[in-house]
N, C-alpha and C. Protein backbone atom coordinates (compact mmCIF):
# COMPACT_ATOMS: atom_id res chain seq x y z
N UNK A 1 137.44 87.91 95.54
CA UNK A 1 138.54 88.36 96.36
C UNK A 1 139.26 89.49 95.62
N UNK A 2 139.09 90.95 96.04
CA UNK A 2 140.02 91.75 95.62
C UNK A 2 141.13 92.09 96.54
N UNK A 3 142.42 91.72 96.12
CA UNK A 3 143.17 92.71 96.31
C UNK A 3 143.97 93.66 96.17
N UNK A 4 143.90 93.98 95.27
CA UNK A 4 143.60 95.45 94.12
C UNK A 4 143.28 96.76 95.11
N UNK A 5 144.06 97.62 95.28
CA UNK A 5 143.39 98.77 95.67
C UNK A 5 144.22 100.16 95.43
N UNK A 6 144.65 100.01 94.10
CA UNK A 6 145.23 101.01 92.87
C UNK A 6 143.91 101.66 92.65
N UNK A 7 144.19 103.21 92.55
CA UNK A 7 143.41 103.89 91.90
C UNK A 7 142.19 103.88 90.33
N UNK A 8 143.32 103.07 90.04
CA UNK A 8 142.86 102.51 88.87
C UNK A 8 143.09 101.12 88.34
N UNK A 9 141.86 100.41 89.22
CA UNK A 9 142.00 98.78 89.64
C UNK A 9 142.91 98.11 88.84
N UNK A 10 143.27 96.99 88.80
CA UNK A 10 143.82 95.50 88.23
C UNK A 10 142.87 95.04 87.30
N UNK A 11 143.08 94.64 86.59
CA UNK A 11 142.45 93.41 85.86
C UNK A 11 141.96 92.18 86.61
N UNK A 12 140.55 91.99 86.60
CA UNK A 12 139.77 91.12 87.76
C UNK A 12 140.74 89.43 87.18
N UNK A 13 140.45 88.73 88.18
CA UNK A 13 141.12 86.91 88.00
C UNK A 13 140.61 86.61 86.86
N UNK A 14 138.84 86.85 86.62
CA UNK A 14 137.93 85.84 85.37
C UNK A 14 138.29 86.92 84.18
N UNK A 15 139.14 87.96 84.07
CA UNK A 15 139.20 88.56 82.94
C UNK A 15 140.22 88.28 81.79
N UNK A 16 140.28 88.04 80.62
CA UNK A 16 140.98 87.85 79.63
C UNK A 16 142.77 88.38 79.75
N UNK A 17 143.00 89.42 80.45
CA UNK A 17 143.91 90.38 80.64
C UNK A 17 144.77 90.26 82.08
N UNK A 18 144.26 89.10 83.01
CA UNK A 18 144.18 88.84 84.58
C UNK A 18 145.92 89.09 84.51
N UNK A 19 146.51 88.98 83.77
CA UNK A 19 148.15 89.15 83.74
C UNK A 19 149.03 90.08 84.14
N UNK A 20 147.90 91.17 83.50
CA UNK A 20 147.98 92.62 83.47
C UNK A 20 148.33 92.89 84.82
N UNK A 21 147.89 92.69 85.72
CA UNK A 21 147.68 92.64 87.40
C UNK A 21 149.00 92.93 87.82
N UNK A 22 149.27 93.83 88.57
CA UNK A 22 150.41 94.14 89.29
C UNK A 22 151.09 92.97 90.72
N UNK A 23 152.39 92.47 90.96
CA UNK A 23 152.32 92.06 91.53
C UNK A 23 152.85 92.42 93.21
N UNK A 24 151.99 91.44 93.83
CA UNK A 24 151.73 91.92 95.17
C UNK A 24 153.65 91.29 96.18
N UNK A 25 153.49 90.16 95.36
CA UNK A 25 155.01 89.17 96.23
C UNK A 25 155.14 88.23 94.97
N UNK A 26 156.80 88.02 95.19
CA UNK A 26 157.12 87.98 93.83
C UNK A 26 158.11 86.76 94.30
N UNK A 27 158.31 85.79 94.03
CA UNK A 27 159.66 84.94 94.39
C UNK A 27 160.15 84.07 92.95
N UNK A 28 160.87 84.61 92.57
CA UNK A 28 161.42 84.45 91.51
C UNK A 28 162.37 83.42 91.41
N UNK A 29 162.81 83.00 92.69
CA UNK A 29 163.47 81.93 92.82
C UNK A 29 162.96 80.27 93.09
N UNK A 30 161.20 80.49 93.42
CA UNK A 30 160.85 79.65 93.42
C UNK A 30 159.91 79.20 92.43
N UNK A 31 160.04 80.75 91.22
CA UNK A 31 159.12 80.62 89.79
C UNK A 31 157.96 81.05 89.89
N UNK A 32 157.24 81.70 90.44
CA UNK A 32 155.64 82.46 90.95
C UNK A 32 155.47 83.71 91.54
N UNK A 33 154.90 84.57 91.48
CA UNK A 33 154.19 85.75 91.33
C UNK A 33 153.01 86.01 91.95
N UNK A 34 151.95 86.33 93.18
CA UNK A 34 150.94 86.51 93.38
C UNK A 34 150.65 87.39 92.90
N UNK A 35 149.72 87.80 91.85
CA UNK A 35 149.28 89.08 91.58
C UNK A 35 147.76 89.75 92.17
N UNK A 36 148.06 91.31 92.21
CA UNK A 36 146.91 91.86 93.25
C UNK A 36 145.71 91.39 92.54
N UNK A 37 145.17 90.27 92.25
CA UNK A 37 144.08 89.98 91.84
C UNK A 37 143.57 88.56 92.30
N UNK A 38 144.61 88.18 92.71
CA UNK A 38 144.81 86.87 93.85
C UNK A 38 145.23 85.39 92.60
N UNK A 39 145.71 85.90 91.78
CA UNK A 39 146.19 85.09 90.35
C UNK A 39 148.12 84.70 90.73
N UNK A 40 147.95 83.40 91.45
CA UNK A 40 149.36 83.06 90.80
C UNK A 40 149.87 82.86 89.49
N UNK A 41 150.65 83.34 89.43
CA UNK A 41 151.68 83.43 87.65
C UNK A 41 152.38 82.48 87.77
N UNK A 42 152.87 81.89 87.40
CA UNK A 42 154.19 80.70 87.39
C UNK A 42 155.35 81.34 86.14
N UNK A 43 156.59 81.02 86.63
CA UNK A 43 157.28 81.32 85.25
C UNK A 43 156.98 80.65 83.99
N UNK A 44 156.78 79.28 83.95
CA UNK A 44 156.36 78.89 82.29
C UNK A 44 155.42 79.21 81.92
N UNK A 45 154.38 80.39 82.65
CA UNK A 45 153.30 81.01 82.13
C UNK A 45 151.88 80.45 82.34
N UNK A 46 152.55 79.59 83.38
CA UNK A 46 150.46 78.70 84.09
C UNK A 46 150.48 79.63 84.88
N UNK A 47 149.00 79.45 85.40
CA UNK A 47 148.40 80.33 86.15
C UNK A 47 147.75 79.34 87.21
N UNK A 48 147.38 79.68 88.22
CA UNK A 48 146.39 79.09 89.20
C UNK A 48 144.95 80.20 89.58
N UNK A 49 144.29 80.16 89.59
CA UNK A 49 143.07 81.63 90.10
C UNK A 49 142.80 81.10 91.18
N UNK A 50 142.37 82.04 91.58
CA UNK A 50 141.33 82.18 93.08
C UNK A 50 140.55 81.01 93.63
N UNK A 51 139.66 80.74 92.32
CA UNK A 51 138.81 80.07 92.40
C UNK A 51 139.25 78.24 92.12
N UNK A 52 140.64 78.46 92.24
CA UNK A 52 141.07 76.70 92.30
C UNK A 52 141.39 76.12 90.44
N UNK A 53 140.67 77.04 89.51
CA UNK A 53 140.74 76.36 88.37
C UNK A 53 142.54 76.75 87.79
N UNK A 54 142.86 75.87 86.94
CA UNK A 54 144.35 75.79 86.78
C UNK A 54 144.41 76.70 85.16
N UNK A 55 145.47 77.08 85.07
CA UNK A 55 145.48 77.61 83.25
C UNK A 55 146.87 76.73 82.78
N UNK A 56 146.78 75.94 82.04
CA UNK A 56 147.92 75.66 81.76
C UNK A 56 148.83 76.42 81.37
N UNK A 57 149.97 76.08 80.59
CA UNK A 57 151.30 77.61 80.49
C UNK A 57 151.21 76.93 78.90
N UNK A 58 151.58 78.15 78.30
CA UNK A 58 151.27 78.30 76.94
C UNK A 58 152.79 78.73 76.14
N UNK A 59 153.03 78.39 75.41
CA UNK A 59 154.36 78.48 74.42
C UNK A 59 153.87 79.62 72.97
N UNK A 60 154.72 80.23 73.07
CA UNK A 60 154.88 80.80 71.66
C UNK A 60 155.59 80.11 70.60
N UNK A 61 155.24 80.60 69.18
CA UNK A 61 155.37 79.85 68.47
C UNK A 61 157.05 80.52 68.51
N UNK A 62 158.10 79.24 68.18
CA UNK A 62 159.28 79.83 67.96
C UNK A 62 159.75 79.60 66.77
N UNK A 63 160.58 80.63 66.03
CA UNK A 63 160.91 80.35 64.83
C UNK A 63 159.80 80.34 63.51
N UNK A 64 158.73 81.03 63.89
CA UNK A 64 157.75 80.99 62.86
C UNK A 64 158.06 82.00 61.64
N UNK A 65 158.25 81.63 60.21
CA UNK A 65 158.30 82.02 59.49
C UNK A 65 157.32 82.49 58.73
């Protein structure tokens, strides 16, 4: 599923970078992002793809010395 149609595509769903992806609708109030690559974002940083598989949301390290 693309929906990507920037001159100079998106970052595909199965790619390392799928983040990169510009977004298409954005509701910030309900915490999610569709991006033109068909990749929901979530605010704590999960993802959902296209294809049904989930990414969990990932933490940075805080306070690392």
């Amino acid at each position: 599923m693309t929906l990507c149609q920037h001159h100079v595509p998106c970052p595909s769903a199965e790619s390392n970078d799928r983040e990169r992806a510009l977004p298409r609708a954005q509701h910030p109030e309900q915490g999610w992002s569709l991006l033109c690559n068909g990749v929901l974002l979530f605010e704590d940083t999960g993802e959902l793809l296209p294809n049904g598989q989930i990414i969990a949301p990932y933490r940075p390290a805080v306070g690392a010395a």
